[in-house]
Protein backbone atom coordinates (compact mmCIF):
# COMPACT_ATOMS: atom_id res chain seq x y z
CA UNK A 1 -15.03 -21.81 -6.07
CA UNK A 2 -13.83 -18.11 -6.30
CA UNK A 3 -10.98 -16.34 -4.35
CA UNK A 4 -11.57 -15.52 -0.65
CA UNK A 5 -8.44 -14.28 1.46
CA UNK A 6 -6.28 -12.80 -1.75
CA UNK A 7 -3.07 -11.87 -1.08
CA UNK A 8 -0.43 -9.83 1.55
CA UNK A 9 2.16 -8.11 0.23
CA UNK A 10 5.23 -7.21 2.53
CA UNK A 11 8.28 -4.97 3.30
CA UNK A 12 10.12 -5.75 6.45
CA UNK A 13 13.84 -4.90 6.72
CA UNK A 14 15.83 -3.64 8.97
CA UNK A 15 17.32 -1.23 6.46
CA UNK A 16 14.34 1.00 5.27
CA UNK A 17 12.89 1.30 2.08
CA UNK A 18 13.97 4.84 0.73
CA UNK A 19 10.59 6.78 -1.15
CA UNK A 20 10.81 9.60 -2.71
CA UNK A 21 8.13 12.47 -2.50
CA UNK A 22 5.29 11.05 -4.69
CA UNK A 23 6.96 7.65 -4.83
CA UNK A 24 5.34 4.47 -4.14
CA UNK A 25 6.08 2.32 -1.24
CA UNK A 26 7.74 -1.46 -2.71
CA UNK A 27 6.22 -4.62 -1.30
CA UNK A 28 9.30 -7.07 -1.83
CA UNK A 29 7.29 -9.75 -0.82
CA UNK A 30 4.18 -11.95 -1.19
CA UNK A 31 3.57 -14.07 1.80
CA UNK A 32 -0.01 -15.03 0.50
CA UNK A 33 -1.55 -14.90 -2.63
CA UNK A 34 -2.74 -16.29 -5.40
CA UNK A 35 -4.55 -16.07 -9.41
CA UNK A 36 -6.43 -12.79 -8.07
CA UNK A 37 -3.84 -10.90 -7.38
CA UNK A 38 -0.11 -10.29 -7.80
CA UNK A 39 2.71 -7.96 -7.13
CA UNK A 40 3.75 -6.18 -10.38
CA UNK A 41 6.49 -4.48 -8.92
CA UNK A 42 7.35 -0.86 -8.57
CA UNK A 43 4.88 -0.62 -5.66
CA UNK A 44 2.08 -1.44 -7.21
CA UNK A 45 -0.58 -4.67 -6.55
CA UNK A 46 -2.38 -5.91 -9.36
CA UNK A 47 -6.19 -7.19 -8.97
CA UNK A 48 -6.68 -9.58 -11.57
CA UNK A 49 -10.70 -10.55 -10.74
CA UNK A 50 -13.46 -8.47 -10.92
CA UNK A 51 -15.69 -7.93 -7.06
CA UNK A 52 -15.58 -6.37 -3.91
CA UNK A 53 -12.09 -6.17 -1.99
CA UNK A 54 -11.23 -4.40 1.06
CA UNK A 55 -8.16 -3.08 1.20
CA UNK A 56 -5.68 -3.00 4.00
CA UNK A 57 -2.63 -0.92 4.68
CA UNK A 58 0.23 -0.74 7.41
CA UNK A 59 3.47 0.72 7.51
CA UNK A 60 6.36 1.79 9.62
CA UNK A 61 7.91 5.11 8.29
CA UNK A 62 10.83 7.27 9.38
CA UNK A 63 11.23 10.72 8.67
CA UNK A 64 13.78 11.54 6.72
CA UNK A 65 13.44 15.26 7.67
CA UNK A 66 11.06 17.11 9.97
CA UNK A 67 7.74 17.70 8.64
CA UNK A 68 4.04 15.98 7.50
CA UNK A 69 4.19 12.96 5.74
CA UNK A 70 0.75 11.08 4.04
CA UNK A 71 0.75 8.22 2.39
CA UNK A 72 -2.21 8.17 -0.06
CA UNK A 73 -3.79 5.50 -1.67
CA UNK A 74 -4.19 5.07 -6.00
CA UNK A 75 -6.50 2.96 -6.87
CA UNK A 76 -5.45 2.79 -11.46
CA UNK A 77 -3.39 5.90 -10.34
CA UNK A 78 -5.98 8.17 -9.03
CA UNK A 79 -6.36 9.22 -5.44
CA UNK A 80 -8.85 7.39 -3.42
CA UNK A 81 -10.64 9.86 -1.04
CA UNK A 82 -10.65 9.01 2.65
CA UNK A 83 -7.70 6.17 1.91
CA UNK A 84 -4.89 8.08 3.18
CA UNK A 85 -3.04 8.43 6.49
CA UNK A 86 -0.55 10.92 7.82
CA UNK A 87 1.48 11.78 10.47
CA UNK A 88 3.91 14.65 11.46
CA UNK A 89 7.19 13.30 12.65
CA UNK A 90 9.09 16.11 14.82
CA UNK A 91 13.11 15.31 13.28
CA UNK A 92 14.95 13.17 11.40
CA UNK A 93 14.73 9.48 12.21
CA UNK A 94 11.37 9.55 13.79
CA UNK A 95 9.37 6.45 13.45
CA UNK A 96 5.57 6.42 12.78
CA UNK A 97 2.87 4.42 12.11
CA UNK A 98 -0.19 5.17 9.43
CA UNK A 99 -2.79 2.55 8.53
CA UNK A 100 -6.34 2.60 6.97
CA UNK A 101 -8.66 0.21 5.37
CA UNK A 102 -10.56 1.03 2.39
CA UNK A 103 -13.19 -0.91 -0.13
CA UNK A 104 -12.53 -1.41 -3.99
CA UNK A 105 -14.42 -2.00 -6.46
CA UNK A 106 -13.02 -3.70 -9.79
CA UNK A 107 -14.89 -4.30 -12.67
CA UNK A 108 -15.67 -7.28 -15.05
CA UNK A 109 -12.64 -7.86 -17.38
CA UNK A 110 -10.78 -5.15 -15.48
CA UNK A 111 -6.85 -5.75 -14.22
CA UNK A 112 -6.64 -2.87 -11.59
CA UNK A 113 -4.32 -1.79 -9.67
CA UNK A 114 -3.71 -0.20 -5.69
CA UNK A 115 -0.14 1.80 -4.84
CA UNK A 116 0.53 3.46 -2.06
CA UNK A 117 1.96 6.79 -2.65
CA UNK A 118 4.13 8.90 -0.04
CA UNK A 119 3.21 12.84 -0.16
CA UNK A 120 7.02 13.40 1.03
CA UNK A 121 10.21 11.97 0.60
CA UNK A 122 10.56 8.96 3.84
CA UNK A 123 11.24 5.52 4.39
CA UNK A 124 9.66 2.50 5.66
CA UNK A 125 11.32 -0.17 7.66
CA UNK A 126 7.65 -1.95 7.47
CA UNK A 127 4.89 -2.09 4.72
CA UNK A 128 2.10 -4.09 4.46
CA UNK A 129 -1.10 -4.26 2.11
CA UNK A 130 -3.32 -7.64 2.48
CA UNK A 131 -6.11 -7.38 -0.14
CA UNK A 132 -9.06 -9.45 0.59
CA UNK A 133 -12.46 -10.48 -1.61
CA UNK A 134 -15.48 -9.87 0.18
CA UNK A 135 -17.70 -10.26 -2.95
């Protein structure tokens, strides 16, 4: 029997997760997962079996300043087109909310990986990415 549901990766704390401009956001935890995937730290989740995933992403961020800030998706470190999300928070402190879905392919033999990368510097008080085989 192969994997199904895959893993979840999580932030949630009530002190937010600083990220630099271009930095990933940090998933300190995995709630579910299992020998197809894992968190290899530094932001990044590692896909271990080849197929079909979607991908799913949630966060929580607060603006550190005033100002546009999108959080893209890198699937082996290069942008995924149409896997991004951003928002323009007015000051500040500002809380937002960006989420998208996205399919991934991974090869045979391949160990990929998916970060999330944030455009601008921000935080996140909430991060989520739940990675599921659909094939």
């Amino acid at each position: 029997m192969g994997c199904k549901t895959v893993g979840r990766f999580v932030y949630d704390s009530a002190t937010p997760q600083a990220v630099a401009a271009g930095g990933n956001l940090v998933f300190a935890n995995a709630t579910t997962s299992n020998d197809c995937t894992a968190s290899a730290g530094g932001g990044v989740v590692r896909i271990q079996r080849p197929g079909l995933y979607n991908v799913f992403f949630n966060a929580t961020i607060e603006a550190t300043a005033a100002g546009a800030v999108e959080v893209q998706m890198r699937h082996n470190g290069a942008a995924v087109p149409g896997a991004s999300a951003a928002v323009t928070l007015a000051a500040a402190g500002d809380l937002a909310n960006v989420a998208f879905s996205t399919p991934v392919t991974v090869r045979c033999c391949a160990n990929d990986t998916v970060a999330f990368a944030a455009d601008a510097a921000t935080s996140a008080t909430v991060a989520v990415c739940v990675v599921e085989k659909v094939a």
